[in-house]
Protein backbone atom coordinates (compact mmCIF):
# COMPACT_ATOMS: atom_id res chain seq x y z
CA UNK A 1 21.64 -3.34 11.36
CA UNK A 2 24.18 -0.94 12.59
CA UNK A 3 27.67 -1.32 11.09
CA UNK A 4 29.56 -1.31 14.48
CA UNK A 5 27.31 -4.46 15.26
CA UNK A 6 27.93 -6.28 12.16
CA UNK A 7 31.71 -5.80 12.81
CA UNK A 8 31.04 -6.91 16.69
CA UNK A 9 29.32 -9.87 15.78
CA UNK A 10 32.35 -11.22 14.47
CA UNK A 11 34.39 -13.13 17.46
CA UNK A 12 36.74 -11.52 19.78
CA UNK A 13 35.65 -8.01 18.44
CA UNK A 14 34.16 -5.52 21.02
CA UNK A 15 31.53 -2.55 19.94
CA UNK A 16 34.22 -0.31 20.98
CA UNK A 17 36.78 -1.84 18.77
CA UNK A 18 34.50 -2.29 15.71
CA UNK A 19 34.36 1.76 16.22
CA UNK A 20 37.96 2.43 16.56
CA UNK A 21 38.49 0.01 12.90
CA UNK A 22 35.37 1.69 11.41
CA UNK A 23 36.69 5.26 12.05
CA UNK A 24 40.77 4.34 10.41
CA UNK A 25 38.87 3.78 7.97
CA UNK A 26 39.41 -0.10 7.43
CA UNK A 27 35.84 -0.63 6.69
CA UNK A 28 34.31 -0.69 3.47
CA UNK A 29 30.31 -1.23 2.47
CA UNK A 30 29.47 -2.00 -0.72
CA UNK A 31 32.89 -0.93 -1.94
CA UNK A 32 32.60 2.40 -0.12
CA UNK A 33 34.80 3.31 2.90
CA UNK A 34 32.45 4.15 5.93
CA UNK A 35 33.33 6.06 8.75
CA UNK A 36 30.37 5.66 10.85
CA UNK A 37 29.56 3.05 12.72
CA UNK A 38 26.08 4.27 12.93
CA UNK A 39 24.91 3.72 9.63
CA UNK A 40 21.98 1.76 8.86
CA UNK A 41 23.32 -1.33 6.49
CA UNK A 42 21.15 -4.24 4.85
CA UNK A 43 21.41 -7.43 4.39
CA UNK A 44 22.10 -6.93 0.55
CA UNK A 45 25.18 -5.00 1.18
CA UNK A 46 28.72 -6.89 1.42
CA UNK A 47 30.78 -5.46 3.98
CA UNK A 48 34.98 -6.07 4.07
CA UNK A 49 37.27 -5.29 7.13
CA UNK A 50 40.45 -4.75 5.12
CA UNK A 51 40.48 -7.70 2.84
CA UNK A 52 38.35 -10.04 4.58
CA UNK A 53 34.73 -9.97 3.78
CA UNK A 54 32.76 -9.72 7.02
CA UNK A 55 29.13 -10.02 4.98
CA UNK A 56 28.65 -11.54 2.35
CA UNK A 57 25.66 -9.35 0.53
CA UNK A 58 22.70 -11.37 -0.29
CA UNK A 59 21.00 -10.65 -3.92
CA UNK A 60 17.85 -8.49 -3.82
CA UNK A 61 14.88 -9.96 -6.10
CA UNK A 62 12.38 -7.54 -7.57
CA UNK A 63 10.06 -9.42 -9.63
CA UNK A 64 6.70 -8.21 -12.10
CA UNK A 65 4.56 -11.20 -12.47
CA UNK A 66 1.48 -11.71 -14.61
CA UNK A 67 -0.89 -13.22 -12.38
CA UNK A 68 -3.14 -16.11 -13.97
CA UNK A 69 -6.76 -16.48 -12.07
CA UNK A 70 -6.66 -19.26 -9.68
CA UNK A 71 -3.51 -19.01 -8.15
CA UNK A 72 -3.55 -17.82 -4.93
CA UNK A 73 -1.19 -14.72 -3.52
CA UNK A 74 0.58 -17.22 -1.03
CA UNK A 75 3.57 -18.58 0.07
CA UNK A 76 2.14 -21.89 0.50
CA UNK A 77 -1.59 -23.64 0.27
CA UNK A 78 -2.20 -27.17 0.63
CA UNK A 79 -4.93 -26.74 -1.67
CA UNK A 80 -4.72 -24.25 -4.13
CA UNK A 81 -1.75 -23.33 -6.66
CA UNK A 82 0.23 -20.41 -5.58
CA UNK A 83 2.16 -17.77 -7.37
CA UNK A 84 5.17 -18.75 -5.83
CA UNK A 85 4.95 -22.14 -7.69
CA UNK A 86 5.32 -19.78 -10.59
CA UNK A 87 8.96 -18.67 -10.11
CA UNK A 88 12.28 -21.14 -10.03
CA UNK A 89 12.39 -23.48 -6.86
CA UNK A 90 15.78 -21.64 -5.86
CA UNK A 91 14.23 -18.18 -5.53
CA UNK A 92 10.97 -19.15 -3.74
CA UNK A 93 11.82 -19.74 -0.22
CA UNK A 94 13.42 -15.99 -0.02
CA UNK A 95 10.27 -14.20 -1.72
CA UNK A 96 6.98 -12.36 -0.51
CA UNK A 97 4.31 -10.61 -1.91
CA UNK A 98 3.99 -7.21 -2.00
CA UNK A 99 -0.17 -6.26 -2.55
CA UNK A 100 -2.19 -9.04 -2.91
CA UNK A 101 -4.12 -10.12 -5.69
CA UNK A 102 -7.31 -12.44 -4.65
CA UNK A 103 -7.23 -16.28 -6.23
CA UNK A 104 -9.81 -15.42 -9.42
CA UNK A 105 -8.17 -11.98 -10.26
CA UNK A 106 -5.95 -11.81 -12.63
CA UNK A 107 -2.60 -8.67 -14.03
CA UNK A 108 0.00 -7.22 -12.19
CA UNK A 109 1.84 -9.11 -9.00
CA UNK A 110 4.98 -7.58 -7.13
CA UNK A 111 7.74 -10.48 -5.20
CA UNK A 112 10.90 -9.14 -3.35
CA UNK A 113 12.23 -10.31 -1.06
CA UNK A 114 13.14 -7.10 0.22
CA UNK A 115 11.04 -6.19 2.99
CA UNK A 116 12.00 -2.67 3.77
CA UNK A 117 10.91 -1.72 -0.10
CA UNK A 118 7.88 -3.72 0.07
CA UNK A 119 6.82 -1.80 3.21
CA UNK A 120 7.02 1.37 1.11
CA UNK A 121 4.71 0.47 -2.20
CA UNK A 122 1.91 -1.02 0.43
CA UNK A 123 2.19 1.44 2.81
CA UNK A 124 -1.55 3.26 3.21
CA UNK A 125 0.29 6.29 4.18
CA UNK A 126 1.92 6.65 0.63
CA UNK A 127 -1.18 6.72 -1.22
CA UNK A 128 0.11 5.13 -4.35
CA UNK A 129 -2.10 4.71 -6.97
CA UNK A 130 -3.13 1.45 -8.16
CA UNK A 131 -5.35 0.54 -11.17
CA UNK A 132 -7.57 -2.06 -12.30
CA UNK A 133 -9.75 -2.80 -15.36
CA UNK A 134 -13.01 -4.26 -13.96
CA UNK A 135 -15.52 -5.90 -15.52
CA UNK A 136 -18.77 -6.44 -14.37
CA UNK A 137 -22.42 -8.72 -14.27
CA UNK A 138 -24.38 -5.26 -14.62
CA UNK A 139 -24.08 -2.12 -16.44
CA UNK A 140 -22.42 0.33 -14.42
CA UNK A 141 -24.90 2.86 -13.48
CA UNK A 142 -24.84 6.73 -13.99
CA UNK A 143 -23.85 7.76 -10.31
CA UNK A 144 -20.91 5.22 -9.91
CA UNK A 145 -18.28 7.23 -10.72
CA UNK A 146 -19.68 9.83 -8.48
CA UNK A 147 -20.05 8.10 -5.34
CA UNK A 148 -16.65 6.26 -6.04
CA UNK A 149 -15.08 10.00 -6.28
CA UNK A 150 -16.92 10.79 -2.62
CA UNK A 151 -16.02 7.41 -1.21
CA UNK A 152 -18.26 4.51 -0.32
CA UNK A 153 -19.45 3.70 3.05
CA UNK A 154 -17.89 -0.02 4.53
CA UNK A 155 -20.20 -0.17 7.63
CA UNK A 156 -18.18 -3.22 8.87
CA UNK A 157 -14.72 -0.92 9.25
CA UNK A 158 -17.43 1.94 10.01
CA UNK A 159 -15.57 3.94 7.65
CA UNK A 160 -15.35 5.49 4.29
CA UNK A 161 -13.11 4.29 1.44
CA UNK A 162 -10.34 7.49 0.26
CA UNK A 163 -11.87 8.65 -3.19
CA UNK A 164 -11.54 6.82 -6.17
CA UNK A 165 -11.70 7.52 -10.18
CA UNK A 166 -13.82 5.60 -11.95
CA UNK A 167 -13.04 5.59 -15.84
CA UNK A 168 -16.09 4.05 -18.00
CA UNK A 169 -14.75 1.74 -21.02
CA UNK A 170 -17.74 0.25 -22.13
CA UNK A 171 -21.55 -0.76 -20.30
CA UNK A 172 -20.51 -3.30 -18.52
CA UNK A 173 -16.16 -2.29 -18.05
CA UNK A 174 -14.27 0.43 -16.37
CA UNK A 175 -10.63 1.63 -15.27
CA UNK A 176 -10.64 2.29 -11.38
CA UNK A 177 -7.83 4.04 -9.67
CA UNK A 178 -7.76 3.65 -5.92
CA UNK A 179 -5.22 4.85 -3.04
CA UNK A 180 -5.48 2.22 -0.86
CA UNK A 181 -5.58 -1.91 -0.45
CA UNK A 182 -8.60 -2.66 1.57
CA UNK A 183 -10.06 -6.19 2.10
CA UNK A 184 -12.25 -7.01 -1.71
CA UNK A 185 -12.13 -3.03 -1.78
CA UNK A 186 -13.45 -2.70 -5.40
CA UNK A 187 -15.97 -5.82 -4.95
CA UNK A 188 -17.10 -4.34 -1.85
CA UNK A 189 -17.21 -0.83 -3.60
CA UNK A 190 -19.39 -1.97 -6.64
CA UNK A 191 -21.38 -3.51 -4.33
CA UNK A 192 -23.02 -1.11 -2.23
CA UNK A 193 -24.00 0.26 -6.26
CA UNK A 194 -26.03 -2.52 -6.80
CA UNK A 195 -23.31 -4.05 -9.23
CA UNK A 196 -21.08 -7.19 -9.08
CA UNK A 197 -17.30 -7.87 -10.17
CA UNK A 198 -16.92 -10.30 -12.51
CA UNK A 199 -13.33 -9.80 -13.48
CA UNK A 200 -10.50 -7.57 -12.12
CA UNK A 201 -7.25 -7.34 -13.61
CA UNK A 202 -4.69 -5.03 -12.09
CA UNK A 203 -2.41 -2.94 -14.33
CA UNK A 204 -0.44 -0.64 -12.61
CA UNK A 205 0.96 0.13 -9.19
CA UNK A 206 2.57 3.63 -8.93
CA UNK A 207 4.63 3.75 -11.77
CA UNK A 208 4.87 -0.04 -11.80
CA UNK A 209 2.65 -1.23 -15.06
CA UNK A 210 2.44 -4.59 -16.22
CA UNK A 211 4.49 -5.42 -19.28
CA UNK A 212 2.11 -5.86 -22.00
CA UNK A 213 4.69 -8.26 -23.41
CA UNK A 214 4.43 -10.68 -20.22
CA UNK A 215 2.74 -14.10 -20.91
CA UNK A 216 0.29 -15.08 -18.08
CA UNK A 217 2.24 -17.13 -15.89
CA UNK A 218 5.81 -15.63 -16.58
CA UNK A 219 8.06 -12.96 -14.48
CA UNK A 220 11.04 -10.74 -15.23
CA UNK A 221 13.24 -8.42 -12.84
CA UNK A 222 11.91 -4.84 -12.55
CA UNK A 223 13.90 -2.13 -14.21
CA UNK A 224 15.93 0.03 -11.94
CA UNK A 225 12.90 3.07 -12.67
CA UNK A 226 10.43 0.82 -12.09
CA UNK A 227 11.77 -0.24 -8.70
CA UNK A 228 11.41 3.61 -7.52
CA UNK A 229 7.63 2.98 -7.72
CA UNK A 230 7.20 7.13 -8.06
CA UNK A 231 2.98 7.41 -8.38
């Protein structure tokens, strides 16, 4: 929201005169004097006219959660446990998810409840990388990597997925990198070569990797780096 509005919102003060105060130089965002009643401000950033405090900044959450299997990535589900069950009562009602993890897989969940970052890590635009370890029911077959590398073929979207690395671990277990978040992507992807998932764990988003040292189940804030998600 613009500043000047934030200052006009408060009774008996015209856009005009939320101008004239911002220009003297009366108001302060964040702690920082702001001359311009254009600028862009959040609704994490406390805002004072003089002494008075015209917003009161509300906390930002950024959140790294190990995702069990069978928790769904939901806000709510009269059925199923969701991953905001997982978190204190008092943060839940403010928090979303940012890249969704299907109910049986398992690793690396982001919750904010900052919608403007969110935006940017799930953004198809960006590219960011994001990896999984995948296990599956078949040995993965010469030519996988290969055709992940050219991209596969979804004939429902009547498209073809971006290219993605394939990394072989073992017969039957590999690392896959991919650039975007498509519906079951990397099911769908092992799919059409002749394989099936049977596990996939996410480990990394961007720059974004899953504490090793996180319990299934538990959270903890991101680090300041982490929240710059660079891929």
């Amino acid at each position: 929201m613009k500043l000047s509005r934030i200052l006009s919102n408060r009774d008996g003060t015209s856009r005009q005169s939320a101008n004239r105060l911002i220009a003297a130089g009366r108001v302060r965002v964040n702690g920082r004097v702001c001359r311009h009643g254009a600028e862009d401000v959040d609704r994490f950033a406390t805002v004072h006219l003089d002494d008075t405090e015209v917003q009161t900044g509300t906390t930002a959450h950024y959140l790294m959660l190990h995702k069990p299997a069978g928790y769904l990535s939901a806000t709510v589900d009269a059925v199923h446990p969701t991953v905001l069950e997982l978190v204190p009562p008092g943060l839940q009602p403010d928090l979303h998810i940012a890249g969704r993890l299907d109910r049986a897989s398992t690793g690396l969940l982001i919750l904010t409840n900052d919608g403007a970052w969110s935006r940017q890590l799930t953004e198809p635009r960006v590219k960011l990388p994001k990896v999984y370890r995948v296990t599956t029911a078949y040995p993965i077959g010469p030519d996988t990597a290969d055709r992940f590398a050219e991209g596969i073929w979804f004939e429902f979207e009547q498209l073809r997925t971006s290219p993605a690395l394939l990394e072989p671990l073992a017969p039957c277990e590999a690392r896959v990198t991919i650039y975007e978040g498509r519906y079951h992507q990397i099911k769908r992807m092992f799919h059409a070569c002749s394989n099936r998932v049977t596990g996939l764990h996410r480990e990394r988003m961007g720059s974004i990797a899953l504490d090793q040292a996180l319990k299934v189940g538990d959270f903890r804030p991101l680090t300041e780096m982490e929240r710059s998600f660079a891929g």
